[in-house]
C-alpha atoms as a PDB file:
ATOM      1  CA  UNK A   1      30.465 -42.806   9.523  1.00  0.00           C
ATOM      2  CA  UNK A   2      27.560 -41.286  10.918  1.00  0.00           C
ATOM      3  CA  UNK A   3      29.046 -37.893  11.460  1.00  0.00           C
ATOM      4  CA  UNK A   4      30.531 -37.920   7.828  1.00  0.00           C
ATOM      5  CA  UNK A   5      27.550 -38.314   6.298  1.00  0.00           C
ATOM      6  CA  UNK A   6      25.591 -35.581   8.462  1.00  0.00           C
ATOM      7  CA  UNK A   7      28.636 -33.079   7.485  1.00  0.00           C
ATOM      8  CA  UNK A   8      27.935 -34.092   4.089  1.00  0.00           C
ATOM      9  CA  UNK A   9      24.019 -34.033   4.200  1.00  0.00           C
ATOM     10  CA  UNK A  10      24.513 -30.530   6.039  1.00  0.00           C
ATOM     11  CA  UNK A  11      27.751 -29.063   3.360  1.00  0.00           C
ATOM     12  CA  UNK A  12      24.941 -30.194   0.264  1.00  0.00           C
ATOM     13  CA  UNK A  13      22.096 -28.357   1.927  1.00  0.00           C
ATOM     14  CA  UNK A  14      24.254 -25.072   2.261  1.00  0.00           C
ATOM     15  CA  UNK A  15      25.283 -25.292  -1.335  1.00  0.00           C
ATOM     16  CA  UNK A  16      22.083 -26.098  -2.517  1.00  0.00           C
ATOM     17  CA  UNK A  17      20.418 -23.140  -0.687  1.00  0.00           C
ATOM     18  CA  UNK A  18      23.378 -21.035  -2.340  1.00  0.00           C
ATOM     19  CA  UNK A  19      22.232 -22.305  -5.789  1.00  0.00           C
ATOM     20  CA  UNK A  20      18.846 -20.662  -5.232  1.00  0.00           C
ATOM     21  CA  UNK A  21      18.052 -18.834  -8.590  1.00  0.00           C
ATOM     22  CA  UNK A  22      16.870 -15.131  -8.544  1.00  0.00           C
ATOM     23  CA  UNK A  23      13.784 -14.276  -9.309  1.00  0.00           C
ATOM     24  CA  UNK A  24      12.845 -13.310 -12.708  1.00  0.00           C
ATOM     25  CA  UNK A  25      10.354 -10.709 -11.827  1.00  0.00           C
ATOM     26  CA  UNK A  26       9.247  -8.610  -8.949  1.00  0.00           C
ATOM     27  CA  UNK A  27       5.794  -9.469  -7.893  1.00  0.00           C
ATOM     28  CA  UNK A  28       5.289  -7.024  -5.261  1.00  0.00           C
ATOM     29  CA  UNK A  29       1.552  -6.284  -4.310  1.00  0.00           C
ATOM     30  CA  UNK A  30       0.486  -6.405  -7.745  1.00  0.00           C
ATOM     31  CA  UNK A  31      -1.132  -9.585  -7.669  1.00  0.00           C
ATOM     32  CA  UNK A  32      -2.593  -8.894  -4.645  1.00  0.00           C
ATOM     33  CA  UNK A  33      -4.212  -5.727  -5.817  1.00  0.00           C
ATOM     34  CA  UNK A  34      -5.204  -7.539  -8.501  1.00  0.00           C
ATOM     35  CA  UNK A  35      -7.189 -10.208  -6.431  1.00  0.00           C
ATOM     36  CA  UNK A  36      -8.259  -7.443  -4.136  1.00  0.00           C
ATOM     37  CA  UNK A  37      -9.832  -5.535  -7.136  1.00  0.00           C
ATOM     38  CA  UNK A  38     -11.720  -8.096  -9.012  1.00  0.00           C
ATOM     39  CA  UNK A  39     -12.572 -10.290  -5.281  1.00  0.00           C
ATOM     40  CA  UNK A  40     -13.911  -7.081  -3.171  1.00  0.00           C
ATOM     41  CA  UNK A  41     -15.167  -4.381  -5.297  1.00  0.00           C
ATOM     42  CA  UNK A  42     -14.615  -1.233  -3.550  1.00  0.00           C
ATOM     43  CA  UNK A  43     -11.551  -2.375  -1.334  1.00  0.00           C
ATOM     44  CA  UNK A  44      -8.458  -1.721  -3.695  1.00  0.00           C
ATOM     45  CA  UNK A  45      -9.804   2.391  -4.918  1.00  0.00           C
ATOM     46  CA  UNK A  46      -7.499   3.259  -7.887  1.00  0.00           C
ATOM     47  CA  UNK A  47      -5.626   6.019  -5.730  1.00  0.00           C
ATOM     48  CA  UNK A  48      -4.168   2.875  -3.695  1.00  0.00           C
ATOM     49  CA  UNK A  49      -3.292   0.720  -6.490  1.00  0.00           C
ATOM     50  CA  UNK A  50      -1.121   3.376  -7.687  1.00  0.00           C
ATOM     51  CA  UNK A  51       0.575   4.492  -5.127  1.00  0.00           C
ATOM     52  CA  UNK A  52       1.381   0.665  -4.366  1.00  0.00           C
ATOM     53  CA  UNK A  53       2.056  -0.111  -8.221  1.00  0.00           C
ATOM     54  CA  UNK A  54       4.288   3.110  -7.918  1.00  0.00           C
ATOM     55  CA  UNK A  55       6.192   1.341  -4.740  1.00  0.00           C
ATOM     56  CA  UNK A  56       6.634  -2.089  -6.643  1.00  0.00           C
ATOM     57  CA  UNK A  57       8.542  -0.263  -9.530  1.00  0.00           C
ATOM     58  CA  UNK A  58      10.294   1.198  -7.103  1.00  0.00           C
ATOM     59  CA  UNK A  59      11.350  -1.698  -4.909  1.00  0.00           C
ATOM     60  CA  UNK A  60      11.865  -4.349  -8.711  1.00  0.00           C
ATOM     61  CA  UNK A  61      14.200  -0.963  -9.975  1.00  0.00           C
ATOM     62  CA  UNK A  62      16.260  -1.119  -5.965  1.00  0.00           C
ATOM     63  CA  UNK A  63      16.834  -4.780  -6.585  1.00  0.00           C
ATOM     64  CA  UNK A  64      17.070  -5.081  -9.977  1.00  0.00           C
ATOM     65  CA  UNK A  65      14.792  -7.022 -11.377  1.00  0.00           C
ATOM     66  CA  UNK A  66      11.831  -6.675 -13.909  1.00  0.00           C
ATOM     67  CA  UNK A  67       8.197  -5.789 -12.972  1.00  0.00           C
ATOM     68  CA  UNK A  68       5.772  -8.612 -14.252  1.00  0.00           C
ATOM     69  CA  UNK A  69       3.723  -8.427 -17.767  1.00  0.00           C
ATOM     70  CA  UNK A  70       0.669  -6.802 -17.283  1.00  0.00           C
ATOM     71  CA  UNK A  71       2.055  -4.501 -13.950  1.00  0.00           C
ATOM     72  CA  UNK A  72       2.456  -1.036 -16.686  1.00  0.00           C
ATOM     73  CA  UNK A  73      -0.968  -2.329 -17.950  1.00  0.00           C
ATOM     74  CA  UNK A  74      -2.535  -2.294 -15.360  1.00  0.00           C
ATOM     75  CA  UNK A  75      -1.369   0.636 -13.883  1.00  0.00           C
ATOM     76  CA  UNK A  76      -1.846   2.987 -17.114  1.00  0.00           C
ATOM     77  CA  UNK A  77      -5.380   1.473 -16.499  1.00  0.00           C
ATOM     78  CA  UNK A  78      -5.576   2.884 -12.765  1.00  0.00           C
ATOM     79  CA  UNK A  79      -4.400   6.016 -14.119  1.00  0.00           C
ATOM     80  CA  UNK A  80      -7.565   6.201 -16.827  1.00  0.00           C
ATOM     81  CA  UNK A  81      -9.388   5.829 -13.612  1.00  0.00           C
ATOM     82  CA  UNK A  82      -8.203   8.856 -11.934  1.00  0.00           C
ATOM     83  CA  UNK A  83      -8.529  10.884 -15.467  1.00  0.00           C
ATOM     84  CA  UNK A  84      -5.072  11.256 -15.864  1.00  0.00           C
ATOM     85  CA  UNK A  85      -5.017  10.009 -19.655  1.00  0.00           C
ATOM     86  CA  UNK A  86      -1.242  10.915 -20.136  1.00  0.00           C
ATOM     87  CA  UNK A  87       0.155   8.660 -17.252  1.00  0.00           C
ATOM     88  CA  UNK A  88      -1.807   5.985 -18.790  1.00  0.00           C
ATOM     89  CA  UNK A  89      -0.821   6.442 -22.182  1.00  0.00           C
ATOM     90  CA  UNK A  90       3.094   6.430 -20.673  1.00  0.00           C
ATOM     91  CA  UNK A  91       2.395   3.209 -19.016  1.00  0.00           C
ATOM     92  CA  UNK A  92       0.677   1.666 -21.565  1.00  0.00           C
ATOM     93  CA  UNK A  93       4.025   2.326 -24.185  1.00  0.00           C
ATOM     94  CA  UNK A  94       6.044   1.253 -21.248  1.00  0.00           C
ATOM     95  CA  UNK A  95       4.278  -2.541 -21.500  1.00  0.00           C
ATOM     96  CA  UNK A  96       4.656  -2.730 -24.967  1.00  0.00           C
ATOM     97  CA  UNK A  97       7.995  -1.967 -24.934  1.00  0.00           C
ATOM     98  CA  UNK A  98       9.308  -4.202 -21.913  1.00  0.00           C
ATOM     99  CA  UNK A  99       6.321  -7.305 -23.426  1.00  0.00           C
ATOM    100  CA  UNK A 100       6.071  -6.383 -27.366  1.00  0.00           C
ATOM    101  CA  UNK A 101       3.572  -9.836 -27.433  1.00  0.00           C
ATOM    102  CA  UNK A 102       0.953  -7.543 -26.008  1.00  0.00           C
ATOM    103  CA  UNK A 103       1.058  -4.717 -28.530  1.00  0.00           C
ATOM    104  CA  UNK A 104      -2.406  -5.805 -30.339  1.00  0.00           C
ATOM    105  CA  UNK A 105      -3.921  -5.485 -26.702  1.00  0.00           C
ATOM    106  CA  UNK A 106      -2.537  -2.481 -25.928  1.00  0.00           C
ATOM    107  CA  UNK A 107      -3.070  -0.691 -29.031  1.00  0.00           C
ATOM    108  CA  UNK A 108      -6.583  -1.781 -28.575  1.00  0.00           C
ATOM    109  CA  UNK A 109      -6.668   0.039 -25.007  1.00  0.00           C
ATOM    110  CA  UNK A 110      -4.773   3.228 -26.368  1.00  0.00           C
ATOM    111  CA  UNK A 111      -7.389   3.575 -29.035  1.00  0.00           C
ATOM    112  CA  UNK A 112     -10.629   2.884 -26.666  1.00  0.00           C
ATOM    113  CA  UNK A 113      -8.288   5.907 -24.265  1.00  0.00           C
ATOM    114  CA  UNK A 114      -8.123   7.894 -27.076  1.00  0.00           C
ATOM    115  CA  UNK A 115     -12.514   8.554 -28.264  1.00  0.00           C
END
């Protein structure tokens, strides 16, 4: 009796663990940049957060999933930094399309980018 219920406790584990839903987004470093940013000013230079913002579209394309809201955002941001206004402006069209509830605050962005 013992031994049938281990193989049973053990057989509903494995399915369970099978049942594991996938992710809805890819996370990536971008919340850690994010904290790094706004936590140690100085620590996470624009240059950086692109590169590794670059790497996490990368990496949610590879397996398929979608970046988070707010990851084209804030990266179109990064790219203001550096003075490249056209990279922003292409990352900033790429959040409202993939999260159309943030086209009042992105329009708002575009048209600060834009004086």
């Amino acid at each position: 009796m013992k031994q049938a219920l281990k193989a049973g406790l053990v057989a509903g584990g494995l399915i369970m663990a099978g049942c594991a839903p996938k992710p809805l987004y890819y996370w990536g470093e971008y919340e850690g940049l994010i904290y790094t940013m706004y936590n140690k000013p100085g620590s996470a230079e624009p240059d950086t957060q692109v590169v590794k913002l670059q790497e996490d579209l990368a990496n949610a394309k590879a397996a398929g999933l979608k970046v988070p809201p707010g990851l084209h955002a804030h990266l179109g941001y990064m790219y203001f930094l550096q003075g490249n206004t056209q990279a922003a402006l292409t990352e900033f069209s790429a959040e409202k399309v993939l999260f159309p509830e943030s086209v009042t605050f992105i329009d708002g962005m575009i048209g600060r980018l834009k004086k």
